[in-house]
Protein backbone atom coordinates (compact mmCIF):
# COMPACT_ATOMS: atom_id res chain seq x y z
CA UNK A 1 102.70 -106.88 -4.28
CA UNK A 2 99.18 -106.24 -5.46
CA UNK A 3 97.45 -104.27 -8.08
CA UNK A 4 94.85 -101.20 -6.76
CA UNK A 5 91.91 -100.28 -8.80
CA UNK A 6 94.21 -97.36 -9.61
CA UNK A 7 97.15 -99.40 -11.66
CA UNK A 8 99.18 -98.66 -8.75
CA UNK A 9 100.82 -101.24 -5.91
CA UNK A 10 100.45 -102.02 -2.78
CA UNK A 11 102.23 -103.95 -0.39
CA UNK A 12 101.66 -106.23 2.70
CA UNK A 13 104.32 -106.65 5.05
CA UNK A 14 104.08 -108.93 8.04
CA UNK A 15 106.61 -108.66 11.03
CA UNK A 16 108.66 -105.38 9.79
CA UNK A 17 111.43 -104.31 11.83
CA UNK A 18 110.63 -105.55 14.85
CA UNK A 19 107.08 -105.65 14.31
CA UNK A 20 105.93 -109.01 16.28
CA UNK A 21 102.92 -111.02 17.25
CA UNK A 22 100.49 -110.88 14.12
CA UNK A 23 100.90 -107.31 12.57
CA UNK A 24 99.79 -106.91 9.66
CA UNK A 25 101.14 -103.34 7.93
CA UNK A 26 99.56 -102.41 4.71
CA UNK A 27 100.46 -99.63 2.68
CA UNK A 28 98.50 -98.45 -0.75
CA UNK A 29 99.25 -95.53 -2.57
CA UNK A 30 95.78 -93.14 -3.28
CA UNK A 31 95.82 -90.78 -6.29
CA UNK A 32 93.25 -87.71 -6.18
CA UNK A 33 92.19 -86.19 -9.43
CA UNK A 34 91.32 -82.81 -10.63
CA UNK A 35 93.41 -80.98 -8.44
CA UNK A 36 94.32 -77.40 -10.34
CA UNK A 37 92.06 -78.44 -13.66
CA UNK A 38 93.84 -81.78 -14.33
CA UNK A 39 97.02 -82.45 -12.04
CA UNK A 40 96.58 -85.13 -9.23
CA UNK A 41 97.70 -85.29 -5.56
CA UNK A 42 98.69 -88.42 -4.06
CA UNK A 43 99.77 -90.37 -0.97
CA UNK A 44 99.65 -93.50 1.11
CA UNK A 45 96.98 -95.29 2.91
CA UNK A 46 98.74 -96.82 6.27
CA UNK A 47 96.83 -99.53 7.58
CA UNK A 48 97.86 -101.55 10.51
CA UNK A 49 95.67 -104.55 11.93
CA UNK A 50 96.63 -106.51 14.97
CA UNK A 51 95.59 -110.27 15.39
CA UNK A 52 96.88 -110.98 18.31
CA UNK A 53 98.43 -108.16 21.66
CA UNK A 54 101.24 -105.97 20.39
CA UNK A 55 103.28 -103.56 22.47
CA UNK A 56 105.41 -101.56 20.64
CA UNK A 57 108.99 -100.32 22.10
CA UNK A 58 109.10 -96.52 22.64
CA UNK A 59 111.97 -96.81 19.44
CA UNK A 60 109.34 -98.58 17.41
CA UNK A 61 106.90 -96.02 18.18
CA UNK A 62 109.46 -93.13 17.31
CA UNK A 63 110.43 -94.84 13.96
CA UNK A 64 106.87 -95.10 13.45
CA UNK A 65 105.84 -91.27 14.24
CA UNK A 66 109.27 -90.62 12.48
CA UNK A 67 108.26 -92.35 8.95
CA UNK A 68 104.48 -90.46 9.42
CA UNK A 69 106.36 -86.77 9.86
CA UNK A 70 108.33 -87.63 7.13
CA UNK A 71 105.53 -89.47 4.65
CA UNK A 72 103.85 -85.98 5.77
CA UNK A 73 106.14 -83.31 4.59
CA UNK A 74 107.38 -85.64 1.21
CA UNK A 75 103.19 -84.80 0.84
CA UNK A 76 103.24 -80.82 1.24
CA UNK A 77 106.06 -80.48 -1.03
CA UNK A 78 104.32 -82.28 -3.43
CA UNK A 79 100.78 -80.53 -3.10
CA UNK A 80 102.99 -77.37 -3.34
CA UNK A 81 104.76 -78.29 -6.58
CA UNK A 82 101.27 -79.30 -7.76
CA UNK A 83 100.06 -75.74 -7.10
CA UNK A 84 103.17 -74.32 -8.11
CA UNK A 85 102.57 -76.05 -11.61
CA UNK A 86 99.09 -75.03 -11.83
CA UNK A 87 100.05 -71.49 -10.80
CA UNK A 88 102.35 -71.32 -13.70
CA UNK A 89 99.90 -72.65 -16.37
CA UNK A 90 97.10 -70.16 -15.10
CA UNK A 91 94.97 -72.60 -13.89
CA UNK A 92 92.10 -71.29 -11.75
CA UNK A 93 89.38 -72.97 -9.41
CA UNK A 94 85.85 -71.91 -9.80
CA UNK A 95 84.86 -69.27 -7.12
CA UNK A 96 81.20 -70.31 -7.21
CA UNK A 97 81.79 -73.64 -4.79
CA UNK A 98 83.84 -71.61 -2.41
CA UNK A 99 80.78 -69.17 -2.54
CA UNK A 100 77.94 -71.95 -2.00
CA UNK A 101 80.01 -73.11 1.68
CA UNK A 102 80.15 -69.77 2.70
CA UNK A 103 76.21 -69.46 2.25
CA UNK A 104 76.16 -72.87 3.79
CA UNK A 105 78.01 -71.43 6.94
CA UNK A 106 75.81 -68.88 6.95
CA UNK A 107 72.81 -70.66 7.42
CA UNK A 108 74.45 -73.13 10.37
CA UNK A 109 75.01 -70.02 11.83
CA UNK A 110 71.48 -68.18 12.33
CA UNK A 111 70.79 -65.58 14.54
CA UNK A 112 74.66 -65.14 14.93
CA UNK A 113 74.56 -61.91 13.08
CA UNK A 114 78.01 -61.17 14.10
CA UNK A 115 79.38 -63.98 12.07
CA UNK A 116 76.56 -63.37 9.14
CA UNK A 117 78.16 -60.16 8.46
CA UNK A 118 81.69 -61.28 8.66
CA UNK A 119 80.85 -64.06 5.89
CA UNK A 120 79.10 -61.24 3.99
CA UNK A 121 82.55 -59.65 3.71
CA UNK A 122 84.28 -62.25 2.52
CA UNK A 123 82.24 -62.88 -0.12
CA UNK A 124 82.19 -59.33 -0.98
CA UNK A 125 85.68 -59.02 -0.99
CA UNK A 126 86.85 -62.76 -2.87
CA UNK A 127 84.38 -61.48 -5.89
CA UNK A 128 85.58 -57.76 -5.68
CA UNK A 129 89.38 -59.62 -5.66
CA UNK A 130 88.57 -62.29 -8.31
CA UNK A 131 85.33 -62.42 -10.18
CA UNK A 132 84.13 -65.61 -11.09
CA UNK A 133 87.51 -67.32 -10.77
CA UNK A 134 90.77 -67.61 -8.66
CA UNK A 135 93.86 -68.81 -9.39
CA UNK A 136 94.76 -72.19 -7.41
CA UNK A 137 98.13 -70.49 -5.80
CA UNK A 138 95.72 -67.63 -4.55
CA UNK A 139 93.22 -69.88 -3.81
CA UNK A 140 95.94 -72.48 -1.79
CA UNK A 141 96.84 -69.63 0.10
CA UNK A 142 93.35 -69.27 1.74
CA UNK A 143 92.88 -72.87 2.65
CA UNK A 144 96.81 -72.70 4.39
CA UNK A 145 95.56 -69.73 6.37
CA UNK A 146 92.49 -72.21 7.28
CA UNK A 147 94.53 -75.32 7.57
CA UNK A 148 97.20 -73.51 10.35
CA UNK A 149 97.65 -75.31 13.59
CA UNK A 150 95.37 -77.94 12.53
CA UNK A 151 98.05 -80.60 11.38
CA UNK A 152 96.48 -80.79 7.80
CA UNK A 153 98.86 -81.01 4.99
């Protein structure tokens, strides 16, 4: 095991389960900070190299996509209990950013006055909502409804 620049581990593991012919499977945990004014998120970086051919059994590929499903729901329970956390302690996110991409969308979108007004009534409504703030759970919420059917976590 080796140190990160974070003070965390991470591991290199040659030839695991199965795993033959010069893989090379690294795995380094990734911390993310200011998340809800102070709390973190974190997760793993999965990197795999090859050195030489490698054909992977349909099981190894299943125990593979298995571990990612899993490694990806341990992740949104976390980033909820983060929120959750920050929810409780009235922490609240800045609406000011959120504001700035929507003016940024805007101007990608020129001559699309359709979509102009619809951004002009989101805006309208997130300050009417929140004012100058909103709180991360409320705010969480938003980025979900963006996030769905994308695969994001």
């Amino acid at each position: 095991m080796s140190q990160s620049s974070f003070g965390l581990s991470s591991i290199s593991i040659g030839n695991i389960s199965g795993l033959r012919h010069g893989i090379c499977m690294e795995v380094t945990p990734y911390v993310v900070g200011g998340i809800a004014g102070g709390s973190y998120s974190h997760g793993y970086y999965v990197f795999i190299r090859k050195t030489t051919a490698v054909r992977l059994s349909k099981e190894q590929l299943e125990l593979m996509q298995d571990l990612v499903a899993n490694e990806r729901e341990r992740i949104k329970i976390r980033k909820q209990e983060i929120i959750d956390e920050g929810a409780r302690q009235g922490k609240t996110i800045p609406l000011a950013p959120i504001l700035e991409n929507l003016d940024k969308l805007k101007a990608e979108h020129q001559g699309d006055e359709v979509y102009i007004a619809e951004i002009e009534r989101q805006k309208k409504e997130l300050i009417e909502m929140y004012g100058a703030h909103i709180p991360v759970d409320e705010a969480y919420k938003i980025v979900k409804k963006f996030e769905g059917g994308h695969g994001s976590t």
